[in-house]
Protein backbone atom coordinates (compact mmCIF):
# COMPACT_ATOMS: atom_id res chain seq x y z
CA UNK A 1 -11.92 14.14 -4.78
CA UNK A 2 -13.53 11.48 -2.55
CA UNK A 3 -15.12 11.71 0.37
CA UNK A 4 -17.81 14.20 2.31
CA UNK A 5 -17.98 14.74 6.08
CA UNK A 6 -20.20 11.45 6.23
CA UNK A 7 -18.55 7.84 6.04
CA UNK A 8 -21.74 5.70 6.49
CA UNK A 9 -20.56 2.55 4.13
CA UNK A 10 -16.49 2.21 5.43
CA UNK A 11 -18.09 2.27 8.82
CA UNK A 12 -19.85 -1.37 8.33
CA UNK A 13 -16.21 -2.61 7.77
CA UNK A 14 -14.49 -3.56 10.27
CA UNK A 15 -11.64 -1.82 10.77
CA UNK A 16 -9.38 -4.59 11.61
CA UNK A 17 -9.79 -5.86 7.93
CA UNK A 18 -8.02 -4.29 5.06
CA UNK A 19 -10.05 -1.98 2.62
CA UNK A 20 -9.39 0.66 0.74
CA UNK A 21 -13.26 1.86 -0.23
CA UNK A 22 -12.83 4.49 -2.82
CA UNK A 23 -16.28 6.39 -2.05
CA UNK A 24 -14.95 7.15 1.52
CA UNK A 25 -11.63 7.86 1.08
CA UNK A 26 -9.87 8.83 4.11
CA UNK A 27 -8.38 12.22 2.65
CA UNK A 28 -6.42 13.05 5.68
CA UNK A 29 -3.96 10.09 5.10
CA UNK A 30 -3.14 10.48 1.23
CA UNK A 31 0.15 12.35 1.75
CA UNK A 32 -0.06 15.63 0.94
CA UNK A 33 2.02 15.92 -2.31
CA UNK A 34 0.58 12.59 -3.48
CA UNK A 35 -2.84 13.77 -2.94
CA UNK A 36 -1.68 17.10 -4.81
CA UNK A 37 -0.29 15.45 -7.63
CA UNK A 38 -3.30 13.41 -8.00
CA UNK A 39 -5.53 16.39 -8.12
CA UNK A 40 -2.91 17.93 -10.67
CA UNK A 41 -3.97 15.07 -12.67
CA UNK A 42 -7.78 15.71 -12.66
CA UNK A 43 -7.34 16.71 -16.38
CA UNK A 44 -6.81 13.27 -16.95
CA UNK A 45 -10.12 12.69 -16.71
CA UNK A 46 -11.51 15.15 -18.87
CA UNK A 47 -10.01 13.24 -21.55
CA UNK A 48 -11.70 9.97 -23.54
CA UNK A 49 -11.63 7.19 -20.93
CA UNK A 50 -12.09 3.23 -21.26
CA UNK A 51 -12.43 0.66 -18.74
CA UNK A 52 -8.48 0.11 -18.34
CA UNK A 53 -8.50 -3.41 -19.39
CA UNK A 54 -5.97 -4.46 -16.55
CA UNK A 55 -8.87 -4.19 -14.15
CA UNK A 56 -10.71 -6.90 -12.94
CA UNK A 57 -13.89 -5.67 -11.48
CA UNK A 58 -14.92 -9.13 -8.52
CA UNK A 59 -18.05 -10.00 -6.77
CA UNK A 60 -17.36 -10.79 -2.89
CA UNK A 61 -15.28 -13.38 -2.36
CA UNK A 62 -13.57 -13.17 -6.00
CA UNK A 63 -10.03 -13.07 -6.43
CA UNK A 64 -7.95 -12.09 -9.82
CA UNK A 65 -6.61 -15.61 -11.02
CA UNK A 66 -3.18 -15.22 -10.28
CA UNK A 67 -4.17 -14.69 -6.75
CA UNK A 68 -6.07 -18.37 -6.25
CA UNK A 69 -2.86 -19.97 -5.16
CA UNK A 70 -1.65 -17.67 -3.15
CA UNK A 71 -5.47 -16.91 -0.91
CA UNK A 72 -3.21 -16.81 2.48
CA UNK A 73 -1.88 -13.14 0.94
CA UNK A 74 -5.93 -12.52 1.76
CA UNK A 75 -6.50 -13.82 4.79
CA UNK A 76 -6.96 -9.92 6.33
CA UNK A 77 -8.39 -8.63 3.77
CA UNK A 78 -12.42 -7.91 3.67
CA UNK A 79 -13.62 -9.52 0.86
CA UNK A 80 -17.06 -8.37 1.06
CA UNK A 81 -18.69 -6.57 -1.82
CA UNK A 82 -17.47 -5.77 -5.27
CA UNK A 83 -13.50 -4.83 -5.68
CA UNK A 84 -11.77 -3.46 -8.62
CA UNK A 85 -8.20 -5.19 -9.13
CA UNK A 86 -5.91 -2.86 -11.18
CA UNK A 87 -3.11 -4.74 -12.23
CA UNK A 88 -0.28 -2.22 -13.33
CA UNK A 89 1.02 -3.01 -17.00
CA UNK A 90 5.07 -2.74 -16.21
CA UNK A 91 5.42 -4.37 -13.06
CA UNK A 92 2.69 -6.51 -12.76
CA UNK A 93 2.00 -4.88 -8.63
CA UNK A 94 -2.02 -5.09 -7.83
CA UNK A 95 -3.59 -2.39 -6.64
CA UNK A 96 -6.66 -3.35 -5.25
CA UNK A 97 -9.90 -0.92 -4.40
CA UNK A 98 -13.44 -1.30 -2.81
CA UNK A 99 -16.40 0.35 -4.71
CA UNK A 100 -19.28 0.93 -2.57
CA UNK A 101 -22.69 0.72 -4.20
CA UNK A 102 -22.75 3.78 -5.56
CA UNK A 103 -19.54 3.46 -7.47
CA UNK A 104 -20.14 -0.02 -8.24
CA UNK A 105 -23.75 1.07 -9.76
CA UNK A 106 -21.98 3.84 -11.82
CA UNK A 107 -19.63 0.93 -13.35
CA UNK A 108 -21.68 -1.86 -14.21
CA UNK A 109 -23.00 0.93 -16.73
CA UNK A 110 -19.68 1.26 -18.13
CA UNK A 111 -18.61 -1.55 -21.12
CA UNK A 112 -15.61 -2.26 -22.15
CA UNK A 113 -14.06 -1.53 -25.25
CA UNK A 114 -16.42 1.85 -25.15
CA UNK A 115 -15.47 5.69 -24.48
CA UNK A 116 -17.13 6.13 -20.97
CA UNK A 117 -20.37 8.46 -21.50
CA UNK A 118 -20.76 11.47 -20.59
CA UNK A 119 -23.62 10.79 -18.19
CA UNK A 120 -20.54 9.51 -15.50
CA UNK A 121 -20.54 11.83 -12.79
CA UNK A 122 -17.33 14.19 -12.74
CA UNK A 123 -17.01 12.88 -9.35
CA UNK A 124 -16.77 9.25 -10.08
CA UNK A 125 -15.14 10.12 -13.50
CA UNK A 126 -11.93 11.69 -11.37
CA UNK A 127 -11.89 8.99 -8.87
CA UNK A 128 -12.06 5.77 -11.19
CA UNK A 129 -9.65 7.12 -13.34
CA UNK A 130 -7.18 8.31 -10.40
CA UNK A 131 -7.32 4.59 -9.73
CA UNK A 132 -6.74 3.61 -12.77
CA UNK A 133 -10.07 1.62 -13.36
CA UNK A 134 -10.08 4.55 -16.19
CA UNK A 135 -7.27 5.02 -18.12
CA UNK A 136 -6.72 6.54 -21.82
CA UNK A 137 -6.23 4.36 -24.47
CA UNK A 138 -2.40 5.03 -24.59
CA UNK A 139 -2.17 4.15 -20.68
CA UNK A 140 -0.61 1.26 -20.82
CA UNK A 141 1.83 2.15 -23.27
CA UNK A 142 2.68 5.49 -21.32
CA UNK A 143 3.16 3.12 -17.97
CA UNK A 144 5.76 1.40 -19.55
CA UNK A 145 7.67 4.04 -20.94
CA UNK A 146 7.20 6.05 -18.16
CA UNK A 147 8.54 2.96 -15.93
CA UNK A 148 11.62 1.87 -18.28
CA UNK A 149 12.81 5.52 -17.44
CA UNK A 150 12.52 5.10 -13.62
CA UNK A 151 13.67 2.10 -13.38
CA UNK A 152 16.74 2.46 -15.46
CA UNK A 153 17.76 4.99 -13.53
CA UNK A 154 17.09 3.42 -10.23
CA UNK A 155 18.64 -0.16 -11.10
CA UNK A 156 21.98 2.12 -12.24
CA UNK A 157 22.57 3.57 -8.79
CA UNK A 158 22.02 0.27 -7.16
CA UNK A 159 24.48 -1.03 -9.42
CA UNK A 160 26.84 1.54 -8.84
CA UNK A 161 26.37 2.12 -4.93
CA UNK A 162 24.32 -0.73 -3.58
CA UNK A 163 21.72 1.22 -2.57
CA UNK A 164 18.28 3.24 -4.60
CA UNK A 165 15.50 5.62 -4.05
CA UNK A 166 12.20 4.06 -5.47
CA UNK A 167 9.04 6.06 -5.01
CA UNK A 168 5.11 4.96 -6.13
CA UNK A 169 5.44 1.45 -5.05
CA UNK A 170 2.30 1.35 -3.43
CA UNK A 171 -0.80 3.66 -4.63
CA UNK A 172 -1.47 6.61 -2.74
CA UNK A 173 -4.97 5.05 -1.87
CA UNK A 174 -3.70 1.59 -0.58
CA UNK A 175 -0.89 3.79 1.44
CA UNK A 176 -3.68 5.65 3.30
CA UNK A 177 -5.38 2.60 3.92
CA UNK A 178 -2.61 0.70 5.23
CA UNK A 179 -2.13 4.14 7.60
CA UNK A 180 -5.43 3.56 8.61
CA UNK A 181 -5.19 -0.24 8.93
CA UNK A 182 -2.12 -0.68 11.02
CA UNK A 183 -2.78 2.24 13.65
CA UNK A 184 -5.88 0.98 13.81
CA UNK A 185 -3.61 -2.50 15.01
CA UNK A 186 -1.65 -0.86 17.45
CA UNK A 187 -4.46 0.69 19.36
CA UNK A 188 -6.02 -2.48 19.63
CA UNK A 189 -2.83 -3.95 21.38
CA UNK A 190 -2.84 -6.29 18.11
CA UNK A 191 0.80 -5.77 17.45
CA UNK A 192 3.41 -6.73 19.93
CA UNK A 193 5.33 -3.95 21.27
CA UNK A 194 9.54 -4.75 21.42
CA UNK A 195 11.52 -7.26 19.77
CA UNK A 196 15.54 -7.54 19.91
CA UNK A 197 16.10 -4.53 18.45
CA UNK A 198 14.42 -2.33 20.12
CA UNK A 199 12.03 -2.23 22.98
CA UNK A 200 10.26 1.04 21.85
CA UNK A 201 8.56 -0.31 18.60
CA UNK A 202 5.72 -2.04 17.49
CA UNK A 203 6.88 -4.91 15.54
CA UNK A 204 4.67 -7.36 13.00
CA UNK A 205 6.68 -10.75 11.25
CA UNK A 206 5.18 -11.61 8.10
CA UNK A 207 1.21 -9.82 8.94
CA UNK A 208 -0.49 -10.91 5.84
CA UNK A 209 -1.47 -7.37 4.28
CA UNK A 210 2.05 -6.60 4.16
CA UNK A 211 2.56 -9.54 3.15
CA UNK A 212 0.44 -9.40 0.05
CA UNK A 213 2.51 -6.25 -1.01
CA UNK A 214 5.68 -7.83 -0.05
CA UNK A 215 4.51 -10.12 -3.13
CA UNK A 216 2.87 -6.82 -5.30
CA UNK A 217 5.45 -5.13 -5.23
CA UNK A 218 8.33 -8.27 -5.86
CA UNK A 219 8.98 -7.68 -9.58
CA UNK A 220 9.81 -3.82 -9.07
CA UNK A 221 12.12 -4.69 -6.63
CA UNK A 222 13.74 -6.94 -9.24
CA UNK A 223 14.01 -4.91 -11.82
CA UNK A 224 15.89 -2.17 -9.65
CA UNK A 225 17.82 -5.57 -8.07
CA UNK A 226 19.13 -6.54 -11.58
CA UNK A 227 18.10 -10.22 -10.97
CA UNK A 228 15.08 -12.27 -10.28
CA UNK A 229 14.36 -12.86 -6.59
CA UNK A 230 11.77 -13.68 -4.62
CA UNK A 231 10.14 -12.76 -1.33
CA UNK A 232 11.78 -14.11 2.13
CA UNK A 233 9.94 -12.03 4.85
CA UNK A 234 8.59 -8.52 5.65
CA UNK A 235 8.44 -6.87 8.85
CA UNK A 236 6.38 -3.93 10.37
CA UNK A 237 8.23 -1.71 12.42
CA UNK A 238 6.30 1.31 14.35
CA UNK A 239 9.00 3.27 16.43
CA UNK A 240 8.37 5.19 19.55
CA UNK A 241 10.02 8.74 20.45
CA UNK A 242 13.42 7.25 22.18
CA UNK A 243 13.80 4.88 20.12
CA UNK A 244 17.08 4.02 17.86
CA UNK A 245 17.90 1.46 15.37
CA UNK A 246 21.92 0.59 16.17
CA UNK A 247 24.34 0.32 12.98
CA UNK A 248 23.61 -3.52 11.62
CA UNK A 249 23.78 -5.40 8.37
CA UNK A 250 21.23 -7.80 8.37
CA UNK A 251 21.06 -12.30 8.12
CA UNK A 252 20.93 -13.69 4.54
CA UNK A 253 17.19 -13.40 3.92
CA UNK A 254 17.68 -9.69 3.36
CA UNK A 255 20.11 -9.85 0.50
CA UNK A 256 17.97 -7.30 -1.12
CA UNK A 257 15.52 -4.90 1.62
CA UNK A 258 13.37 -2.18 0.63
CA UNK A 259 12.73 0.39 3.35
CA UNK A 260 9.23 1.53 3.02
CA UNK A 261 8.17 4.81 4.78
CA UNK A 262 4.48 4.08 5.76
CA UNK A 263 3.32 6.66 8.86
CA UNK A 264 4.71 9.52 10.74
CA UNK A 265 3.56 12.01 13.39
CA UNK A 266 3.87 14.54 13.29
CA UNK A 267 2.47 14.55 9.58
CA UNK A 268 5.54 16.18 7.86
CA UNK A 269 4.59 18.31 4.79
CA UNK A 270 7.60 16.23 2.67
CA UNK A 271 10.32 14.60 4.10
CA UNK A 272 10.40 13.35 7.59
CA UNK A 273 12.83 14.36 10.01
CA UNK A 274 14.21 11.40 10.91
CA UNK A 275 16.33 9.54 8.07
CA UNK A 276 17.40 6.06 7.66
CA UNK A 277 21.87 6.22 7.78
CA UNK A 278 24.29 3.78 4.88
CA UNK A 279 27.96 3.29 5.48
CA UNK A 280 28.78 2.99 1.64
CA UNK A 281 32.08 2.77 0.01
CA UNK A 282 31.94 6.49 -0.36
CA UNK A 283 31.22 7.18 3.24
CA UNK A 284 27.88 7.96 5.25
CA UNK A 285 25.08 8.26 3.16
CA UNK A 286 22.00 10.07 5.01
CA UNK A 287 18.55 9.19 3.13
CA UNK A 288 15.77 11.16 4.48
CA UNK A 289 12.23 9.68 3.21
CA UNK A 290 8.81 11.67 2.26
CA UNK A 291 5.60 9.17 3.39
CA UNK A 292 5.24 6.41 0.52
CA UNK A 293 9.05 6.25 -0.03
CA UNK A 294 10.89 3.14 -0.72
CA UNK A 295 15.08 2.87 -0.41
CA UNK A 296 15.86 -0.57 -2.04
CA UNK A 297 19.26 -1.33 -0.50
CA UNK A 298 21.59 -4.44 0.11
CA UNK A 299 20.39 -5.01 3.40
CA UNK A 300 23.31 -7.96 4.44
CA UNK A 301 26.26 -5.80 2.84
CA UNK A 302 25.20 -1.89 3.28
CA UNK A 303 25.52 -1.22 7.12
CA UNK A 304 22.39 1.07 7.98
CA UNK A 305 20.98 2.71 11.14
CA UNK A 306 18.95 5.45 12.72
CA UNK A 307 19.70 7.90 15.14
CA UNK A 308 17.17 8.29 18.77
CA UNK A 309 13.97 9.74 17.68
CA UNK A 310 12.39 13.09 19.18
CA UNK A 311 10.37 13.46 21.80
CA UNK A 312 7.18 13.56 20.45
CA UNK A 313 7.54 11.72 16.98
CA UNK A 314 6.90 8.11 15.64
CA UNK A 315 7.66 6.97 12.84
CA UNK A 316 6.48 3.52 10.60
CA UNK A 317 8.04 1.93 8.49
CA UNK A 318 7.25 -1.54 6.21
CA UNK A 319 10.84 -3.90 6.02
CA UNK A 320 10.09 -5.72 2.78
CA UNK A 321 12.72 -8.51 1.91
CA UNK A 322 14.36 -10.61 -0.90
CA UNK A 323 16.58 -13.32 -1.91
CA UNK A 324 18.44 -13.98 -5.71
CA UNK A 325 15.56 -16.83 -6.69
CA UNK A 326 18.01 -19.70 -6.10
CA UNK A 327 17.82 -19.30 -2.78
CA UNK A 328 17.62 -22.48 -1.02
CA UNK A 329 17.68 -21.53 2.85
CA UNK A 330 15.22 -21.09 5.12
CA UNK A 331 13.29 -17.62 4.33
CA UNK A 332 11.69 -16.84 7.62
């Protein structure tokens, strides 16, 4: 799947701009088990295949209408050349991804409404479709079930214990992006090191890619939440060995947090080794995260911490956060 040993187009990007180019995928930073469970799902597309008609395939400088009003989401993005906007059917996130001209060539053949020929390349057949710029004609039907079922589940144990796992938030491909795009940061001394909670992270208010997928990812979070909210701030975190985060609840613009396990090093083969803690009603409640992991918990009642991390180790993590939609305080 992806990419060879050559990345010729990604490197006319510049790297301090978001993009998630699909012919030069940077393997290395797909999780493991996602990128395994993707390839488990090559079958997929050896199956009849449409243009998934929640795609919006944009010209540089295009944006999917529902994005005009918010363009300040954008403002880090690299808009250049063509990008395919995969809206997912039961939540409504974006998943954005950058076709190069090959790929984008090998689309504008495709037409929608029509089985994709044959004469697609296997290797832009599997990618496309593990994007979801593909899909089967049941996709969006699937999606939903499949996301009723999660989701259920999910919103019950918040319910019940204030807190939720909730995994696939962000695609795979975006997740190894952002991996890319925010170590990329931190080299470049573009992220301020220290803030009042610790002096041994990298810390980012309100950056606008995370931003933008503080918003994607807003209606999940209320379906788990049991109530409509809306987005108050999100905050990069990048810890160094040493550092701890003490036992806190947090101010009311975190009513509802999401815990996002973006990076880690060293690159653990599941789980990482260094969990996020709850106090709950039924005691201590220790949550260890695989990369691409969301907890959804109530961030101002649920006290939570993290022990010092090991010598050697860091460890990122994206704060996303949420208020009920009545909110009227301030939400920075």
């Amino acid at each position: 799947m992806g990419v060879g040993s050559r990345q010729t187009h990604t490197a006319t990007l510049p790297p301090s701009q978001f993009h998630c180019l699909l012919d030069e995928l940077p393997l290395h930073l797909i999780p493991q088990r996602q990128l395994e469970s993707l390839s488990s799902r090559q079958s997929l597309s050896q199956q009849q295949l449409f243009l998934n008609p929640q795609c919006s395939v944009l010209c540089s400088g295009q944006v999917p209408a529902e994005l005009e009003p918010h363009r300040h989401l954008l403002e880090n993005f690299n808009l250049q050349g063509t990008v395919a906007w995969v809206s997912d059917p039961a939540t409504g996130s974006l998943h954005p991804f950058w076709l190069g001209p090959r790929l984008a060539a090998e689309l504008s053949r495709l037409r929608a409404g029509e089985p994709v020929p044959d004469s697609l390349t296997t290797e832009a057949r599997v990618l496309l479709a593990a994007a979801g710029i593909l899909a089967t004609a049941d996709h969006a039907e699937r999606r939903v079930a499949e996301w009723a079922k999660a989701v259920g589940k999910a919103a019950q144990h918040f319910r019940e214990k204030g807190y939720a796992p909730l995994g696939s938030l962000i695609h795979p491909f975006n997740l190894a992006a952002l991996r890319r795009y925010y170590r990329h940061a931190i080299r470049r001394g573009t992220i301020q090191l220290g803030d009042h909670q610790s002096a041994r992270r990298y810390v980012a208010h309100n950056e606008s890619v995370a931003r933008f997928f503080h918003h994607s990812i807003a209606n999940a979070v209320s379906s788990v939440a049991g109530e409509a909210i809306k987005p108050s701030y999100v905050y990069l975190a990048s810890y160094l060995s040493g550092a701890e985060l003490k036992k806190h609840t947090d101010r009311e613009q975190c009513e509802f947090s999401v815990t996002l396990c973006l990076d880690f090093s060293p690159e653990p083969e599941c789980e990482t080794s260094w969990p996020i803690r709850l106090d709950t009603a039924e005691g201590t409640v220790t949550v260890y995260q695989a990369l691409g992991d969301g907890l959804v918990y109530r961030g101002t009642k649920v006290p939570h911490y993290r022990h010092v991390l090991a010598e050697g180790h860091s460890s990122t993590s994206i704060f996303f956060h949420y208020v009920p939609a009545d909110f009227s305080g301030p939400l920075e």
